[in-house]
Every structure is written in structure tokens, then in C-alpha cells.
C-alpha atoms as a PDB file:
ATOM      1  CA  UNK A   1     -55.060  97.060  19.307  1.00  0.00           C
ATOM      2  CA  UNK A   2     -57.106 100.244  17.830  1.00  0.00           C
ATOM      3  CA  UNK A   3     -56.359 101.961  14.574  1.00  0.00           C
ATOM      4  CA  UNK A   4     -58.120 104.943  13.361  1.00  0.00           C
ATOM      5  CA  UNK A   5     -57.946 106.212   9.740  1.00  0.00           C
ATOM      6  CA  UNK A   6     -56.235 110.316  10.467  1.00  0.00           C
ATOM      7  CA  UNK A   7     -58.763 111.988   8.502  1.00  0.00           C
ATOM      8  CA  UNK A   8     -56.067 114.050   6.966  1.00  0.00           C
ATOM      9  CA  UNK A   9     -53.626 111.989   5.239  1.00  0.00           C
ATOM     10  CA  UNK A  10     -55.793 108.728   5.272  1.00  0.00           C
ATOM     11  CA  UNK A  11     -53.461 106.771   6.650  1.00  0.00           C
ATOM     12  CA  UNK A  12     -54.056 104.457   9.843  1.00  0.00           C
ATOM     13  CA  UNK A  13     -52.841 105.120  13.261  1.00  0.00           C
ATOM     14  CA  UNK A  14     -52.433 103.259  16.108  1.00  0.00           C
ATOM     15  CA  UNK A  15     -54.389 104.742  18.949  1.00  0.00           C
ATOM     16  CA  UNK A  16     -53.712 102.054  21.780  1.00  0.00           C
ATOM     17  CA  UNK A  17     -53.220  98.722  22.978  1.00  0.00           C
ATOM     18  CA  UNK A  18     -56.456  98.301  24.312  1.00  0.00           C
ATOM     19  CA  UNK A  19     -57.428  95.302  26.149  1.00  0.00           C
ATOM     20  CA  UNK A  20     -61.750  95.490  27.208  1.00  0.00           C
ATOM     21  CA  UNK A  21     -62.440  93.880  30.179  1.00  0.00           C
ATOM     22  CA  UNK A  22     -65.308  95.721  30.967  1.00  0.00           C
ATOM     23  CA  UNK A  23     -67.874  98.519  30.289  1.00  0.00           C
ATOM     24  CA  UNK A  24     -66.873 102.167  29.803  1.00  0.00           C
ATOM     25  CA  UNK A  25     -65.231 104.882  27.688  1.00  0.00           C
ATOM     26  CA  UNK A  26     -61.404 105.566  26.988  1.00  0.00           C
ATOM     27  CA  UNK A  27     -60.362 108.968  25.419  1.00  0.00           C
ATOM     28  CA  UNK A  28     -57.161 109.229  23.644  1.00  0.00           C
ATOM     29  CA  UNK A  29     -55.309 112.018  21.948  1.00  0.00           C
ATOM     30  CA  UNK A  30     -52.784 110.966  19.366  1.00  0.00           C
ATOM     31  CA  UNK A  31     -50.060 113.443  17.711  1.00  0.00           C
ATOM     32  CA  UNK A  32     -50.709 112.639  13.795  1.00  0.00           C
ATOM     33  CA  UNK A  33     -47.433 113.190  11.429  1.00  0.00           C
ATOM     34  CA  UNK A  34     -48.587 116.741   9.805  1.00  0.00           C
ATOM     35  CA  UNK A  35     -48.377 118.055  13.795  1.00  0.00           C
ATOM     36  CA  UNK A  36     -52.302 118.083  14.386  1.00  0.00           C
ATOM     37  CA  UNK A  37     -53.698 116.240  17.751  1.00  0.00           C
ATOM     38  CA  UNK A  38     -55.773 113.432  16.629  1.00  0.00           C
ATOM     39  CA  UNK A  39     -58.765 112.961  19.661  1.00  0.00           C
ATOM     40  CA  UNK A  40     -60.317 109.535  19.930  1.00  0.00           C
ATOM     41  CA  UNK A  41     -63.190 108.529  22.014  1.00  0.00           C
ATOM     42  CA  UNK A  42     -64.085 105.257  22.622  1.00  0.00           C
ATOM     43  CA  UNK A  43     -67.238 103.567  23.922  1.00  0.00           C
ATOM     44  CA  UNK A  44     -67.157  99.767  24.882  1.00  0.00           C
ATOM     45  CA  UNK A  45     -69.378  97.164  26.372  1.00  0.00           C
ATOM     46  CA  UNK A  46     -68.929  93.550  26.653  1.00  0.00           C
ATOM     47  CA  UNK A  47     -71.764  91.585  25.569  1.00  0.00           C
ATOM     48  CA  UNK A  48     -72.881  88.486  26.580  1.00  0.00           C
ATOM     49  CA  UNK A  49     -72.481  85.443  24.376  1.00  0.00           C
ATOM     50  CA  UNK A  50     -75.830  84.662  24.646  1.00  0.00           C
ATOM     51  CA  UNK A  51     -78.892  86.536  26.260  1.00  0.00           C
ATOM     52  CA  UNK A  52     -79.629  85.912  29.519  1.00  0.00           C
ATOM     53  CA  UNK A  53     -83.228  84.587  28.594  1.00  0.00           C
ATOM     54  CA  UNK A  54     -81.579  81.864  27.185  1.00  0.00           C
ATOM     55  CA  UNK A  55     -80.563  80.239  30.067  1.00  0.00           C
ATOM     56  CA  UNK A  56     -82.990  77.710  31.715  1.00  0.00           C
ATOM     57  CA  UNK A  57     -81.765  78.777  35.320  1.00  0.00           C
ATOM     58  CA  UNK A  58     -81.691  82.476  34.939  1.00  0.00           C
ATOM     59  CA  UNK A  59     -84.981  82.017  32.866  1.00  0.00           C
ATOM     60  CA  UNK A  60     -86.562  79.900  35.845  1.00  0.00           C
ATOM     61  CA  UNK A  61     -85.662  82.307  38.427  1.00  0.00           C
ATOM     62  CA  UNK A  62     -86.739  85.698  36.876  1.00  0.00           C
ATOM     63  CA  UNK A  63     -90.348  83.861  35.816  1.00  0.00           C
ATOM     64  CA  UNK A  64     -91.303  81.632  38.504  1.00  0.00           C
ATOM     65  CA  UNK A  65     -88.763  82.450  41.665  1.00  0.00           C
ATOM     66  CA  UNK A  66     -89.471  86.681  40.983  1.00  0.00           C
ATOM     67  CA  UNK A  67     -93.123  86.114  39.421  1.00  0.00           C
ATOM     68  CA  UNK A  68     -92.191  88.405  36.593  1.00  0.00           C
ATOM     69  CA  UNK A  69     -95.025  88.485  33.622  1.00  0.00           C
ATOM     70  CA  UNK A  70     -93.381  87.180  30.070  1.00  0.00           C
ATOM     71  CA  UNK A  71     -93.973  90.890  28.961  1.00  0.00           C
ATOM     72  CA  UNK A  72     -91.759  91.856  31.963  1.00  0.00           C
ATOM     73  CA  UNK A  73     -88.777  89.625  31.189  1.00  0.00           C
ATOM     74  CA  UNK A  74     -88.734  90.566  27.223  1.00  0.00           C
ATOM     75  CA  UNK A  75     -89.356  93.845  27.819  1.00  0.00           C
ATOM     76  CA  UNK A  76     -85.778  94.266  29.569  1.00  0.00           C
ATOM     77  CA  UNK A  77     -84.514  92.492  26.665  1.00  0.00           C
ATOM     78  CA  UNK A  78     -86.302  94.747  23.361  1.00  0.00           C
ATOM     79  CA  UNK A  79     -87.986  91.597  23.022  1.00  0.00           C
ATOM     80  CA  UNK A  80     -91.743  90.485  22.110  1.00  0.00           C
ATOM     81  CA  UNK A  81     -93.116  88.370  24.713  1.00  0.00           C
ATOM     82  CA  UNK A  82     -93.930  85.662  22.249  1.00  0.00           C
ATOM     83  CA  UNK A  83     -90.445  84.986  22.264  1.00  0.00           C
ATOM     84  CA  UNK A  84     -89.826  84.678  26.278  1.00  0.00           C
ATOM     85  CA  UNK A  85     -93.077  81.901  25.650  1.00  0.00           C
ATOM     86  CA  UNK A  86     -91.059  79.884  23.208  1.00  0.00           C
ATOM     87  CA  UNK A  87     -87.570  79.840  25.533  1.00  0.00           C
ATOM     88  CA  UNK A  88     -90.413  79.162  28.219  1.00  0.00           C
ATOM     89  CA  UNK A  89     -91.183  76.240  26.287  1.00  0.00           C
ATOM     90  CA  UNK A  90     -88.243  74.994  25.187  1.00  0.00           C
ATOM     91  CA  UNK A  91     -86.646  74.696  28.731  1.00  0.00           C
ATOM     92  CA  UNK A  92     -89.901  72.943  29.203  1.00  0.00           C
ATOM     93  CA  UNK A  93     -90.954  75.553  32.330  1.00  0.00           C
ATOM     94  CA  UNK A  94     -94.628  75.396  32.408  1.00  0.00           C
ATOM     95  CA  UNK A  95     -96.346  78.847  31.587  1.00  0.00           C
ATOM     96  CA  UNK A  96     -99.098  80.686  33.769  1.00  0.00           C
ATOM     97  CA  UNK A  97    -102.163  81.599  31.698  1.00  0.00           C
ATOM     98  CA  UNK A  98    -102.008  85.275  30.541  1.00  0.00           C
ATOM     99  CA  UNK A  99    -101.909  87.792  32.607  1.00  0.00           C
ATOM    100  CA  UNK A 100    -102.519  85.572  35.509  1.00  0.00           C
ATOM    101  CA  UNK A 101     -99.342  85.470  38.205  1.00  0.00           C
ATOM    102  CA  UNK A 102     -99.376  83.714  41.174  1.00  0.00           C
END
């Protein structure tokens, strides 16, 4: 469910049922109690539960199967590279010297 506060009388409205199964945008006009047209817009995403660099197999694939750099990888993630090393490490994948690929 969605609720919006009607900026007019403060109260909350129900805008819809919503149920997000995936990524996109929903506009909705609601008729508020004084006669105005409430408009809603509404921007979703469903996020992962956990980044994908934190899976060993996803992880193994992007820097050893695809030869990506750690700088790559945390780049597409808003990352530092340090911390691609570390989930390197931890899944115990071993690590090229820097900037040396393969």
C-alpha cells in the first residue's frame, strides 16, 4: 500500500495498492476531499539483498573468467578498489599483482 500526506488538509491518502516486482515508475492521480487532483509519481527499484561483489561465484567470474581489473569491478559498484581486494580475499581468490592482468 502507498499513502501520501494531501498537502492541503494534511491528512493521508491512499494512492494504491502497489505491489513492486520490478524496476520502473507508476503515476497516479488521486481526487483529494476539497475537489483538487492529487498527482503522484513514483520511482521504484528493487535492490539486491546483498551486492553482487559479495558473492564468491559472481566475484570469481567477473575477476578471473572476464579478466576485469579490481578498479573495474568496484568502479560499477561506487566502490574503492581496496574493497573488491578484501572480498577478493575473503573468498580466498588469489589476486594478480597491480595492474598486471593476464
Amino acid at each position: 500500500m502507498v499513502e501520501v500526506v494531501d498537502p492541503n488538509s494534511g491528512e493521508w491518502v491512499r494512492v494504491c495498492d502497489a505491489q513492486f516486482t520490478e524496476a520502473g515508475f507508476q503515476r497516479h492521480e488521486i481526487n483529494s476531499g476539497d475537489g483538487d487532483v492529487l498527482v503522484v509519481e513514483i520511482k521504484h527499484f528493487i535492490k539486491p539483498a546483498k551486492p553482487l561483489y559479495h558473492r564468491k561465484d559472481w566475484l570469481e567470474e567477473e575477476y578471473i573468467g572476464k579478466n576485469k581489473t579490481m578498479a573495474e569491478i568496484a568502479q560499477q559498484f561506487g566502490i574503492t578498489p581496496m574493497s573488491i581486494h578484501q572480498w577478493l580475499t575473503k573468498h580466498d581468490i588469489p589476486t594478480r599483482s597491480r595492474g598486471r592482468r593476464i
